[in-house]
C-alpha atoms as a PDB file:
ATOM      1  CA  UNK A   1      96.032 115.275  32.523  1.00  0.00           C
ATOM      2  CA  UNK A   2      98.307 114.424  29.425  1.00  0.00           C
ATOM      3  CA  UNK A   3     101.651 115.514  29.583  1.00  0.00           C
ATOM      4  CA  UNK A   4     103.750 116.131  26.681  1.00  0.00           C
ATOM      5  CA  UNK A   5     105.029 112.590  26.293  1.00  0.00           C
ATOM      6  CA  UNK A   6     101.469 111.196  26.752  1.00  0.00           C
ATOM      7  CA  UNK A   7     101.953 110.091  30.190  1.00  0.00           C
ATOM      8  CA  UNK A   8      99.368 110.648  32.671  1.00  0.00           C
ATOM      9  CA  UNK A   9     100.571 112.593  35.528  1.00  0.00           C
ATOM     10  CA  UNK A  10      99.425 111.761  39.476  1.00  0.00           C
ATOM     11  CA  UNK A  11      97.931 114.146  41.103  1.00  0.00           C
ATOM     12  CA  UNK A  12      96.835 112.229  44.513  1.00  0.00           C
ATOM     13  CA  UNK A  13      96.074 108.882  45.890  1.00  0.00           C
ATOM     14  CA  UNK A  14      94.029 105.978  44.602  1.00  0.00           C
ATOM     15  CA  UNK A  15      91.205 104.697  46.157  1.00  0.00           C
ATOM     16  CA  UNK A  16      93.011 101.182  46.557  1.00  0.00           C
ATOM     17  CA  UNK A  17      95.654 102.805  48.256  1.00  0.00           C
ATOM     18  CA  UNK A  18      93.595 105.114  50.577  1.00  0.00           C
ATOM     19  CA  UNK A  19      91.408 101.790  51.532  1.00  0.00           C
ATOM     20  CA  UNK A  20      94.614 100.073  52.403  1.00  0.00           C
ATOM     21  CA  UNK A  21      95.481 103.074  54.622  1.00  0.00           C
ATOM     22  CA  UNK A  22      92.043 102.925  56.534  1.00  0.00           C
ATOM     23  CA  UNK A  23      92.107  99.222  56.971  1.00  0.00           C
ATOM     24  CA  UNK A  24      95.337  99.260  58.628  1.00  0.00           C
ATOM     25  CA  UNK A  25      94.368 102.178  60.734  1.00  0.00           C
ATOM     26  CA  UNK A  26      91.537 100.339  61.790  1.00  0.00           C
ATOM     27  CA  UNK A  27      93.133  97.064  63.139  1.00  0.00           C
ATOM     28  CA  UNK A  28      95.824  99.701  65.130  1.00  0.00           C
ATOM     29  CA  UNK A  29      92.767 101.181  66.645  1.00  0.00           C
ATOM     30  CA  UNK A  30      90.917  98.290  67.485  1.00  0.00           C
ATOM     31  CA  UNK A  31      93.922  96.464  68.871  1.00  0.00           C
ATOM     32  CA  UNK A  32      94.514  99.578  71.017  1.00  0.00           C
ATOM     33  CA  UNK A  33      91.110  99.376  72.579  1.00  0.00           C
ATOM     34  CA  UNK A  34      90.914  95.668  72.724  1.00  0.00           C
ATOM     35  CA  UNK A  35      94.149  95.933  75.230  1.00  0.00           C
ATOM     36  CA  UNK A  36      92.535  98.905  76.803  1.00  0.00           C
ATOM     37  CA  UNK A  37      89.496  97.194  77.818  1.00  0.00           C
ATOM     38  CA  UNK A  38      91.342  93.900  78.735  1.00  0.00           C
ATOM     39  CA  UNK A  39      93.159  96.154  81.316  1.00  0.00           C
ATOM     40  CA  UNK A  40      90.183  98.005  82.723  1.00  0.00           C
ATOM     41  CA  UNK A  41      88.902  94.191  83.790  1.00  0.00           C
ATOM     42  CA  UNK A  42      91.872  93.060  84.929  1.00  0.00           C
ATOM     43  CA  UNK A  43      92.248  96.184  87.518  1.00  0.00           C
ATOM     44  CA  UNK A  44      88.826  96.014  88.447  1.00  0.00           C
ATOM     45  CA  UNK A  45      89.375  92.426  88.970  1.00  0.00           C
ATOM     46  CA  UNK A  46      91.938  92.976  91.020  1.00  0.00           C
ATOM     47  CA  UNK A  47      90.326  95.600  92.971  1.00  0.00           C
ATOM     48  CA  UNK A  48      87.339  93.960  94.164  1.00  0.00           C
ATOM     49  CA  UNK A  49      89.976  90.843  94.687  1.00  0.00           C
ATOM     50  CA  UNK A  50      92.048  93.274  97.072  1.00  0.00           C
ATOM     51  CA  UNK A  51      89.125  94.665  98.717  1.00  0.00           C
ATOM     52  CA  UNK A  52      87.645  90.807 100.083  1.00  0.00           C
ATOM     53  CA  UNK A  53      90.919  90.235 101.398  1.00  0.00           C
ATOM     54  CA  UNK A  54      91.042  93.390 103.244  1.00  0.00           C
ATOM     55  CA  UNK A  55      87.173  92.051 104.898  1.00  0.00           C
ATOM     56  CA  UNK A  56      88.510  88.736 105.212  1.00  0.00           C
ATOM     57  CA  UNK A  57      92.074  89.580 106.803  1.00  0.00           C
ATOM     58  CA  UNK A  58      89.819  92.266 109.725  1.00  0.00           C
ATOM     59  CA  UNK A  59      87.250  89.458 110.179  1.00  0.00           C
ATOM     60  CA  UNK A  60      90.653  87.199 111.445  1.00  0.00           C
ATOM     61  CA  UNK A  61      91.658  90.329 113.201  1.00  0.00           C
ATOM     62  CA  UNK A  62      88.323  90.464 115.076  1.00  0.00           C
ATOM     63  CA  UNK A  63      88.576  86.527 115.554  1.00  0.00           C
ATOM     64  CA  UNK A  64      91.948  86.753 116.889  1.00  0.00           C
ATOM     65  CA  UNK A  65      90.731  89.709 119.345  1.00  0.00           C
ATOM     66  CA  UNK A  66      87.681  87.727 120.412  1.00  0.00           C
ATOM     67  CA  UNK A  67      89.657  84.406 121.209  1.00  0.00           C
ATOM     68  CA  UNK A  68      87.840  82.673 118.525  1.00  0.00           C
ATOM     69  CA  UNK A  69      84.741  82.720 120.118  1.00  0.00           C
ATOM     70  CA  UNK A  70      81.939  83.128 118.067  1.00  0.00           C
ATOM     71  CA  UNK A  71      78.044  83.439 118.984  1.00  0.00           C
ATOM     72  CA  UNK A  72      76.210  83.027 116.076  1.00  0.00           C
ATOM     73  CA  UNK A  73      78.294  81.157 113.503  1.00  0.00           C
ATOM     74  CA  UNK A  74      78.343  83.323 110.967  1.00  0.00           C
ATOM     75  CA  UNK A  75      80.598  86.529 111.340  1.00  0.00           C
ATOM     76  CA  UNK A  76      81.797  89.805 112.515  1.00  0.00           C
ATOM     77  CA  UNK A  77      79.563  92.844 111.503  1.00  0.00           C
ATOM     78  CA  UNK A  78      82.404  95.142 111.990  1.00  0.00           C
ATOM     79  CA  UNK A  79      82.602  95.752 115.803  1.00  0.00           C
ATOM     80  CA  UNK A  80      83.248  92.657 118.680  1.00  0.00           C
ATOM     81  CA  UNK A  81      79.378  91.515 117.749  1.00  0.00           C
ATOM     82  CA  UNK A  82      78.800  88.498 115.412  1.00  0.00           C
ATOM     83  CA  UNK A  83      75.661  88.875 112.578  1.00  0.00           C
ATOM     84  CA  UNK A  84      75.142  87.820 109.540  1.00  0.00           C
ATOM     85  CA  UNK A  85      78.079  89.462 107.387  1.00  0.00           C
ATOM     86  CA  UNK A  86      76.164  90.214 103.944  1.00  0.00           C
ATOM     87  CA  UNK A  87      76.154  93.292 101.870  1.00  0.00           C
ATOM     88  CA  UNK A  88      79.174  94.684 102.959  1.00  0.00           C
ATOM     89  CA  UNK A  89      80.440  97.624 100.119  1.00  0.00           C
ATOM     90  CA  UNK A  90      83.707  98.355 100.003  1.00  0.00           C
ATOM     91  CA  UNK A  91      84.816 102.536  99.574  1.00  0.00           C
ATOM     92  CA  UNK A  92      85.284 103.211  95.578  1.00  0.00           C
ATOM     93  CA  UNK A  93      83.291  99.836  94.717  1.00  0.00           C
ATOM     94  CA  UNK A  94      80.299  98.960  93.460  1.00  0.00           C
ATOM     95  CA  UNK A  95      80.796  95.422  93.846  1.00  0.00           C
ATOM     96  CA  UNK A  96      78.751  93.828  97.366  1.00  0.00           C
ATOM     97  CA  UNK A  97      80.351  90.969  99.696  1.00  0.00           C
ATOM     98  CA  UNK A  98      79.286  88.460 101.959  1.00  0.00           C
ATOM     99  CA  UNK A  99      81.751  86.790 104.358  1.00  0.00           C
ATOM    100  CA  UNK A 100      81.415  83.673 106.237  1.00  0.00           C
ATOM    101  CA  UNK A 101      83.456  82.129 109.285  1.00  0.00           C
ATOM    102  CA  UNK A 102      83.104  78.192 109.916  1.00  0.00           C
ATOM    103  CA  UNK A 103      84.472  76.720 112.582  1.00  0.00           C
ATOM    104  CA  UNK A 104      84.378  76.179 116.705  1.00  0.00           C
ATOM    105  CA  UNK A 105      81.383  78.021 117.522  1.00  0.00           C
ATOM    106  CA  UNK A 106      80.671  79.639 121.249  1.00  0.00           C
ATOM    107  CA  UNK A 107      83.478  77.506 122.571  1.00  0.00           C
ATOM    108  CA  UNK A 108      85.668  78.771 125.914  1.00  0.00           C
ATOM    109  CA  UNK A 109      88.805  79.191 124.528  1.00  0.00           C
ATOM    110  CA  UNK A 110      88.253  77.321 120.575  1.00  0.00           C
ATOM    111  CA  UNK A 111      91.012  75.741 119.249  1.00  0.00           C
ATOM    112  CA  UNK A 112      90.968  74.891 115.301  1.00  0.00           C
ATOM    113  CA  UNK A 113      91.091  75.954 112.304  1.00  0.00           C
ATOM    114  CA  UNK A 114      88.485  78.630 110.615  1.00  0.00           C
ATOM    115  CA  UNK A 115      87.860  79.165 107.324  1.00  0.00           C
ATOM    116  CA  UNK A 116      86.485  82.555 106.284  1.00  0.00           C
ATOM    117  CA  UNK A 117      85.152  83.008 102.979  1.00  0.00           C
ATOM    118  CA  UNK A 118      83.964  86.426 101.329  1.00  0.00           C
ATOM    119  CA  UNK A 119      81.863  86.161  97.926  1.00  0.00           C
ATOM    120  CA  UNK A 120      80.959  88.659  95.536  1.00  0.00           C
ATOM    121  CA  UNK A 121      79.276  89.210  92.180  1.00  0.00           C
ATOM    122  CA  UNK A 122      81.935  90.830  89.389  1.00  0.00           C
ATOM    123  CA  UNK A 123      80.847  93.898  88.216  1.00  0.00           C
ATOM    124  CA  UNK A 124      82.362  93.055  85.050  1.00  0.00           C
ATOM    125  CA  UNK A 125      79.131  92.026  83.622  1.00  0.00           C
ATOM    126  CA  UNK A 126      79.862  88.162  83.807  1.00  0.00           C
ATOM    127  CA  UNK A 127      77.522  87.135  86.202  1.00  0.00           C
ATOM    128  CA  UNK A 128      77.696  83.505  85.536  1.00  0.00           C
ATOM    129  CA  UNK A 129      79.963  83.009  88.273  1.00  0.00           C
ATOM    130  CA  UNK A 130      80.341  84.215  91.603  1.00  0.00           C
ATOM    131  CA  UNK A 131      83.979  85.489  92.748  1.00  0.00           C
ATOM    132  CA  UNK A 132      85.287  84.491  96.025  1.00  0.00           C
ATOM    133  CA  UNK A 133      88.362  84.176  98.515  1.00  0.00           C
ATOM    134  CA  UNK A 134      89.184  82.023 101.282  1.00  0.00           C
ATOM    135  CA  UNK A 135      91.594  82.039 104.005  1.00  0.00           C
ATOM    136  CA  UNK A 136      92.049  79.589 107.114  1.00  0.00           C
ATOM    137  CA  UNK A 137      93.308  80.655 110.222  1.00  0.00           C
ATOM    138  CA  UNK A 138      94.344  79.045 112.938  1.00  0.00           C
ATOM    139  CA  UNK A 139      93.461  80.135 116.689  1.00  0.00           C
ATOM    140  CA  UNK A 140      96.505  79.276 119.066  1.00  0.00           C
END
């Protein structure tokens, strides 16, 4: 509308201005769920990290208990008896381990140093690599 003095009076936005609005909008929300996401990996990362040390630290637990000695080379399948230690899920994961011991094997009293490795496939997706964790212990 014309007013009086022939100026045009504004009655709402502009479509530059409401574009402007939405384009801004958009980059808050997409930064919000970029960080989002990056923090859902991260903890699920970390969660399947935490959960192959807790197999690796009772497979040196079992070692320790044992005196070292091992029968088969391989590992602990949970109670005194050594097997092969694959497909071991961990409570609230999806993600599947396998843990290895190397080192004396069926010795009387072993002295040395193991190493006991647990892999695992992220469930993240990225299954170009596998993730794993190693720890050494050694038997006194």
């Amino acid at each position: 509308m014309i007013s009086l003095f022939g100026r045009r009076q504004q009655q709402g936005d502009t479509i530059v201005e409401v574009l402007i609005a939405m384009a801004v909008m958009s980059l808050v929300l997409v930064g919000a769920y970029v960080t989002s996401n990056r923090n859902t990996v991260q903890l699920q990362n970390s969660q399947e990290r935490q959960q192959a040390q807790r197999l690796v630290e009772s497979q040196i637990e079992l070692l320790r208990n044992n005196q070292g000695i091992l029968t088969s080379g391989d590992c602990f399948n949970g109670t005194a008896e050594t097997g092969v230690c694959n497909n071991f899920s961990a409570t609230n994961s999806g993600a599947t381990y396998t843990v290895k011991i190397n080192g004396p094997v069926g010795l009387v009293n072993p002295t040395g140093v193991y190493t006991i490795t647990a892999t695992w496939s992220s469930l993240q997706g990225d299954h170009t690599d596998d993730s794993s964790l190693t720890m050494y212990y050694r038997l006194n």
